[in-house]
Protein backbone atom coordinates (compact mmCIF):
# COMPACT_ATOMS: atom_id res chain seq x y z
CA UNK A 1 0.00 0.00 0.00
CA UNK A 2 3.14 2.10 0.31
CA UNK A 3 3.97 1.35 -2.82
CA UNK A 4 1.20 2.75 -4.19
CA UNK A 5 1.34 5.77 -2.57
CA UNK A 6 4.22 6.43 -3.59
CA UNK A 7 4.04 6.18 -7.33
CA UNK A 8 0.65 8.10 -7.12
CA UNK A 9 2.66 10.99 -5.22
CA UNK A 10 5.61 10.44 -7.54
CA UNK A 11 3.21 10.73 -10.53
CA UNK A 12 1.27 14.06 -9.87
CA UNK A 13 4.92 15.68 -8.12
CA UNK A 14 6.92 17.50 -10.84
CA UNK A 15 10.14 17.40 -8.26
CA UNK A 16 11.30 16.22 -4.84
CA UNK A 17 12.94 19.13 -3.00
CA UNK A 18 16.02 18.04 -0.89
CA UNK A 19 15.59 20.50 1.93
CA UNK A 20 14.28 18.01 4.30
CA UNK A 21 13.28 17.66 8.22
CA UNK A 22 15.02 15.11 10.22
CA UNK A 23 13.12 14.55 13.20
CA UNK A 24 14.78 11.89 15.91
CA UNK A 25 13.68 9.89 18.92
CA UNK A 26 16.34 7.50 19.88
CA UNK A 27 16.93 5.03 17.19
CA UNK A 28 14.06 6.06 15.09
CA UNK A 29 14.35 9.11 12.59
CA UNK A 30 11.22 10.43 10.32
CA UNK A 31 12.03 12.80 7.78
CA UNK A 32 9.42 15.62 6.25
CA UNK A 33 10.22 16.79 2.73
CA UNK A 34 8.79 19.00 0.51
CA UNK A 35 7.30 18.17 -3.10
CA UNK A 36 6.27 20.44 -5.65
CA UNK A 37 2.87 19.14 -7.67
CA UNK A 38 2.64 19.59 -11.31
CA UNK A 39 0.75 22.58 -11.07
CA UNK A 40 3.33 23.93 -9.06
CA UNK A 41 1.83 23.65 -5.45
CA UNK A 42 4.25 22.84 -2.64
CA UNK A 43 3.05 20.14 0.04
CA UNK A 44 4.83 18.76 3.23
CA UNK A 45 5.61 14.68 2.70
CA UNK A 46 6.37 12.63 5.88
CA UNK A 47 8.59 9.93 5.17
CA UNK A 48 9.15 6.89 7.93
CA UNK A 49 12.02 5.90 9.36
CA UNK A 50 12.42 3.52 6.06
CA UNK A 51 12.55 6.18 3.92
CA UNK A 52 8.44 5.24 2.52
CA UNK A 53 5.55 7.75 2.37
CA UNK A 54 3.01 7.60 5.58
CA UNK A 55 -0.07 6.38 3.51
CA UNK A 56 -2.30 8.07 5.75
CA UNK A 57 -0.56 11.58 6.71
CA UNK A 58 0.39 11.89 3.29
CA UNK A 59 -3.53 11.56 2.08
CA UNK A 60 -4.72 13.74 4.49
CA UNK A 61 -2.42 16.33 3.73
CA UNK A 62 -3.84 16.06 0.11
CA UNK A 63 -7.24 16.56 1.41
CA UNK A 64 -6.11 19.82 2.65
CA UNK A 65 -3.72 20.74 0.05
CA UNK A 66 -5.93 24.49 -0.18
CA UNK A 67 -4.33 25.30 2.59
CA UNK A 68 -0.97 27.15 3.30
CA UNK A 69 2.30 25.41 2.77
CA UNK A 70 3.33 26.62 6.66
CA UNK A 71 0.49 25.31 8.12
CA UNK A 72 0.43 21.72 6.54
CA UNK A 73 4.11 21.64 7.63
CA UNK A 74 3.26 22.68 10.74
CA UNK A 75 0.86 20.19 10.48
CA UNK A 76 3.14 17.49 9.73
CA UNK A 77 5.63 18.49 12.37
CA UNK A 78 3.15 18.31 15.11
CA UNK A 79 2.20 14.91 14.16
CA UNK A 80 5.60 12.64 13.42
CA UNK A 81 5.51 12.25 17.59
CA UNK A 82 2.74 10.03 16.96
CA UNK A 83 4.30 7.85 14.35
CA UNK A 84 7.51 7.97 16.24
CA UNK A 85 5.66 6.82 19.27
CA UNK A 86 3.57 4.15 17.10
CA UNK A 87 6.89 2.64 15.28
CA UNK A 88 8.55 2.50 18.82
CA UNK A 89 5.72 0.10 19.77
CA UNK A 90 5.14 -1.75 16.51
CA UNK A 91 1.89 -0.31 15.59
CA UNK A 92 0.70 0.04 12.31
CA UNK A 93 -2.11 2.99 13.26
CA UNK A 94 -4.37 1.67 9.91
CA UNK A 95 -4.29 -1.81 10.98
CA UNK A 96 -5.04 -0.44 15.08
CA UNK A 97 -8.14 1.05 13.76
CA UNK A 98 -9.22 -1.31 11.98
CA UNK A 99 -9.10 -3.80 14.05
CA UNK A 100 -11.29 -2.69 16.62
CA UNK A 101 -8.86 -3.12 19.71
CA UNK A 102 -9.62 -1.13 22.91
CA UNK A 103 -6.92 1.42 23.77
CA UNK A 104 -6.51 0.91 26.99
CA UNK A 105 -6.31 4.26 29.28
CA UNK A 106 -2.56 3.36 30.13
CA UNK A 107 -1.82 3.42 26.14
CA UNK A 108 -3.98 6.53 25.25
CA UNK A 109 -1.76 8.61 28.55
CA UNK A 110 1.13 6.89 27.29
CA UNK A 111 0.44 8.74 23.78
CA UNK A 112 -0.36 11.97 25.57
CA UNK A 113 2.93 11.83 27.44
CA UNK A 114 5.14 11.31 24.36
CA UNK A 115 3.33 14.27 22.93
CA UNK A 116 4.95 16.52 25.68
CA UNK A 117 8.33 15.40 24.44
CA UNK A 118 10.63 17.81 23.03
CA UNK A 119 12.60 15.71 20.05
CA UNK A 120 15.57 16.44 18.43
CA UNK A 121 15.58 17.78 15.14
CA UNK A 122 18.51 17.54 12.70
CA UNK A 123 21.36 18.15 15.44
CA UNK A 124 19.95 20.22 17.48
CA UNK A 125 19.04 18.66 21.27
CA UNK A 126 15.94 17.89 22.01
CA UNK A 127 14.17 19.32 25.15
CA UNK A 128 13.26 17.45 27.69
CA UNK A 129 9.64 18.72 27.56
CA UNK A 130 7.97 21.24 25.12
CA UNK A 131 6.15 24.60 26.49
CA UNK A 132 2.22 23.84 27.11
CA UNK A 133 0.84 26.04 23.86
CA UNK A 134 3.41 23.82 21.59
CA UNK A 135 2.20 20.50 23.38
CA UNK A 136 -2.24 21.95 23.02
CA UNK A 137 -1.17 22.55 19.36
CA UNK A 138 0.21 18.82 18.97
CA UNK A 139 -2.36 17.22 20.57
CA UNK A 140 -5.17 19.38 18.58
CA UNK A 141 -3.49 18.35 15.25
CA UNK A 142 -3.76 14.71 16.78
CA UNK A 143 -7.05 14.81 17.75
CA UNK A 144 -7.94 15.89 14.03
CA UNK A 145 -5.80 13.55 12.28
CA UNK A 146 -7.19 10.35 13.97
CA UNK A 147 -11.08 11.95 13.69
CA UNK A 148 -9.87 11.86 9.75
CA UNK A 149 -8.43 8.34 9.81
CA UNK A 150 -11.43 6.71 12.28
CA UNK A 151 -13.91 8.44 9.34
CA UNK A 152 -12.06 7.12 6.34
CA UNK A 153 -12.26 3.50 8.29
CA UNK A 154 -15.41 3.74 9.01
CA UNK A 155 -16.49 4.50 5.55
CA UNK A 156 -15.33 1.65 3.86
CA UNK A 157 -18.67 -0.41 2.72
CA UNK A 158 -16.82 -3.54 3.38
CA UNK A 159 -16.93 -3.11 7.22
CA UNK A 160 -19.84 -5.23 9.08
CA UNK A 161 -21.95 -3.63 11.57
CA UNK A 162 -20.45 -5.46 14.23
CA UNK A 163 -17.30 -4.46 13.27
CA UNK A 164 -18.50 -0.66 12.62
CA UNK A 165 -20.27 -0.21 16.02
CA UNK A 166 -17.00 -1.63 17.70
CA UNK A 167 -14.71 0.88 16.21
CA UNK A 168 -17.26 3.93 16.86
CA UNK A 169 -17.17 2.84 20.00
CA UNK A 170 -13.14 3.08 20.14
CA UNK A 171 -13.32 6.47 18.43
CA UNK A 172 -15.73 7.44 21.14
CA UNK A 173 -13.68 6.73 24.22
CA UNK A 174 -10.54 7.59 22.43
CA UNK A 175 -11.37 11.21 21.69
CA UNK A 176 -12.73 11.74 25.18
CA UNK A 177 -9.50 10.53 26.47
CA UNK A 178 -7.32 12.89 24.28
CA UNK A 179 -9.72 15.84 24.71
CA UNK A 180 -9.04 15.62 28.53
CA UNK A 181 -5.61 15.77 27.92
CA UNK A 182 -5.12 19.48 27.06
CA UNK A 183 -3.07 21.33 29.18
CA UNK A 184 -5.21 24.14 31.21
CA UNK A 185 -4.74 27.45 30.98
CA UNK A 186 -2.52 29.60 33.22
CA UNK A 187 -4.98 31.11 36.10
CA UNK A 188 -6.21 34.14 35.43
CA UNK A 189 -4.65 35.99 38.76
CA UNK A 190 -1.09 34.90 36.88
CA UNK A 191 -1.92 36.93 33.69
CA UNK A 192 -0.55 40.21 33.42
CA UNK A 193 -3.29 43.13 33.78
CA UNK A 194 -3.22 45.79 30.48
CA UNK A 195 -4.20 49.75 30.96
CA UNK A 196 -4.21 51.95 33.20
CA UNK A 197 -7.13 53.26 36.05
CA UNK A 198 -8.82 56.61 35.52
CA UNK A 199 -6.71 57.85 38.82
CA UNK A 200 -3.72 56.43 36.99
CA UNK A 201 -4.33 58.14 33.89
CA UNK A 202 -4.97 61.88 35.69
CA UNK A 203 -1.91 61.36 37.28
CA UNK A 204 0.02 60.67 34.79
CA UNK A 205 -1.46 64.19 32.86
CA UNK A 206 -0.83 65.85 36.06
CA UNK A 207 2.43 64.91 36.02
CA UNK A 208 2.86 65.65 31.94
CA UNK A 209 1.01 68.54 32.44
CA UNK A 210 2.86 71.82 30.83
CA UNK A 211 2.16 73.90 34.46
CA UNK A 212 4.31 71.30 36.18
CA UNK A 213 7.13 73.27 37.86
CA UNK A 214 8.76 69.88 38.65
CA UNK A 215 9.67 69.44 35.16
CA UNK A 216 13.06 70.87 33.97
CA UNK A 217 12.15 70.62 30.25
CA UNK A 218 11.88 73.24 27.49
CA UNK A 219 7.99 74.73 27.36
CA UNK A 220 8.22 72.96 24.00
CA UNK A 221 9.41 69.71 25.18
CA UNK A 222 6.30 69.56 27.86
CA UNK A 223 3.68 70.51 25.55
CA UNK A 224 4.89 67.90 22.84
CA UNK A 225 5.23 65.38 26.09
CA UNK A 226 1.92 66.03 27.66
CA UNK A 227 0.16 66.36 24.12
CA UNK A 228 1.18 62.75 23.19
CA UNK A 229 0.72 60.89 26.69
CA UNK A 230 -3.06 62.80 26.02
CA UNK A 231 -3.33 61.55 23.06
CA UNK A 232 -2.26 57.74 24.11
CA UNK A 233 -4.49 57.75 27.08
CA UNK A 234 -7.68 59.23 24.55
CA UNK A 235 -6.91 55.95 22.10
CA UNK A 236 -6.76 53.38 24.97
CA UNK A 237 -3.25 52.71 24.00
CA UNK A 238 -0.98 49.88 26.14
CA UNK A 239 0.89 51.70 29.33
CA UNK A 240 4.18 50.42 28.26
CA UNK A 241 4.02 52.35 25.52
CA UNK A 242 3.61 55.85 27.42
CA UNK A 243 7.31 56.13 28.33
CA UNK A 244 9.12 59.73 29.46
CA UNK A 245 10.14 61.45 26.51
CA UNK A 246 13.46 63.17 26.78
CA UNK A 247 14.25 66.37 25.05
């Protein structure tokens, strides 16, 4: 099935670029590359650790080819922990599906846990873990990828209802499991407060004010300072941008 991929991407691809991705965890090493389509679109092509087109990545990124090239290779990027992770185990993720097999709680965490790995690319060394926003962003590409793949199993005519009902039952539980995964937001007492009170800002016009003895600037200097602190406070702008201005 490989195969077959990858004569049909080899057939509608005018060229294989050579500015590739090496992406490493331990002994395993996936590499993203970029082809350029007959009529001339660009598109991100994860390769195993065999050197062979991911049947399914690789289709779904055709599915979405009307999209940017930087966000399918985001795409890709935030998804090769999850084939790293499968080919460390000996899963084929096509064959999981379809089979119908439970994932256990233990193996869905031990998914969500690999996500939150840093992993080396090229030479650089990986981190041990990767900031929270990077980790939401992998696991939301994740959860969309495997909706994609549990859909294109599920439509297959072939499938029994036994078999169907067993597998939507997987999907279920498995996208519950992931979904409770995402890493919470910082509390809102830690976020950092923007503008200014209305006491604040009178003060600070006081102080700017042109009839402020305290001030040692030229008369031209305090009506050009006080005139654009006025001005910043009348637009709502941020407080870090109201600085002293020098003459």
């Amino acid at each position: 099935m490989q195969k077959s991929c990858f004569s049909c991407w080899r057939g509608c691809c005018g060229c294989l670029h050579l500015d590739l991705l090496m992406v490493n965890a331990g002994s395993i090493t996936v590499n993203i590359v970029k082809v350029q389509l007959k009529s001339g679109e660009r598109l991100p092509m994860l390769l195993d650790s065999q050197g062979l087109p991911v049947v399914m990545v690789n289709e779904w990124v055709l599915s979405r080819k009307h999209k940017s090239l930087n966000t399918l290779s985001n795409n890709v990027q935030e998804l090769t922990p999850l084939y790293v992770w499968l080919e460390s185990r000996g899963e084929d993720l096509l064959g999981l599906i379809r089979s119908g097999r439970f994932w256990t709680e233990a193996f869905t965490s031990s998914l969500i846990e690999y996500l939150r790995r840093g992993q080396r690319k090229g030479k650089k060394v990986a981190k041990l873990a990767v900031r929270p926003d990077t980790f939401n962003k992998r696991l939301s590409t994740v959860l969309n990828y495997l909706k994609w793949c549990f859909y294109a199993v599920l439509s297959d005519q072939e499938l029994g209802d036994a078999r169907r009902e067993a597998i939507s039952k997987v999907q279920e539980r498995l996208i519950y499991t992931l979904k409770d995964g995402y890493h919470s937001k910082e509390p809102s007492g830690s976020e950092v407060k923007k503008g200014i009170t209305a006491t604040q800002a009178r003060f600070l016009q006081d102080v700017c004010s042109p009839e402020n003895t305290m001030l040692v600037s030229s008369p031209q200097t305090k009506l050009r300072n006080y005139l654009i602190v006025s001005l910043m406070l009348l637009l709502s702008s941020h407080t870090k941008l109201i600085r002293y201005l020098s003459p």
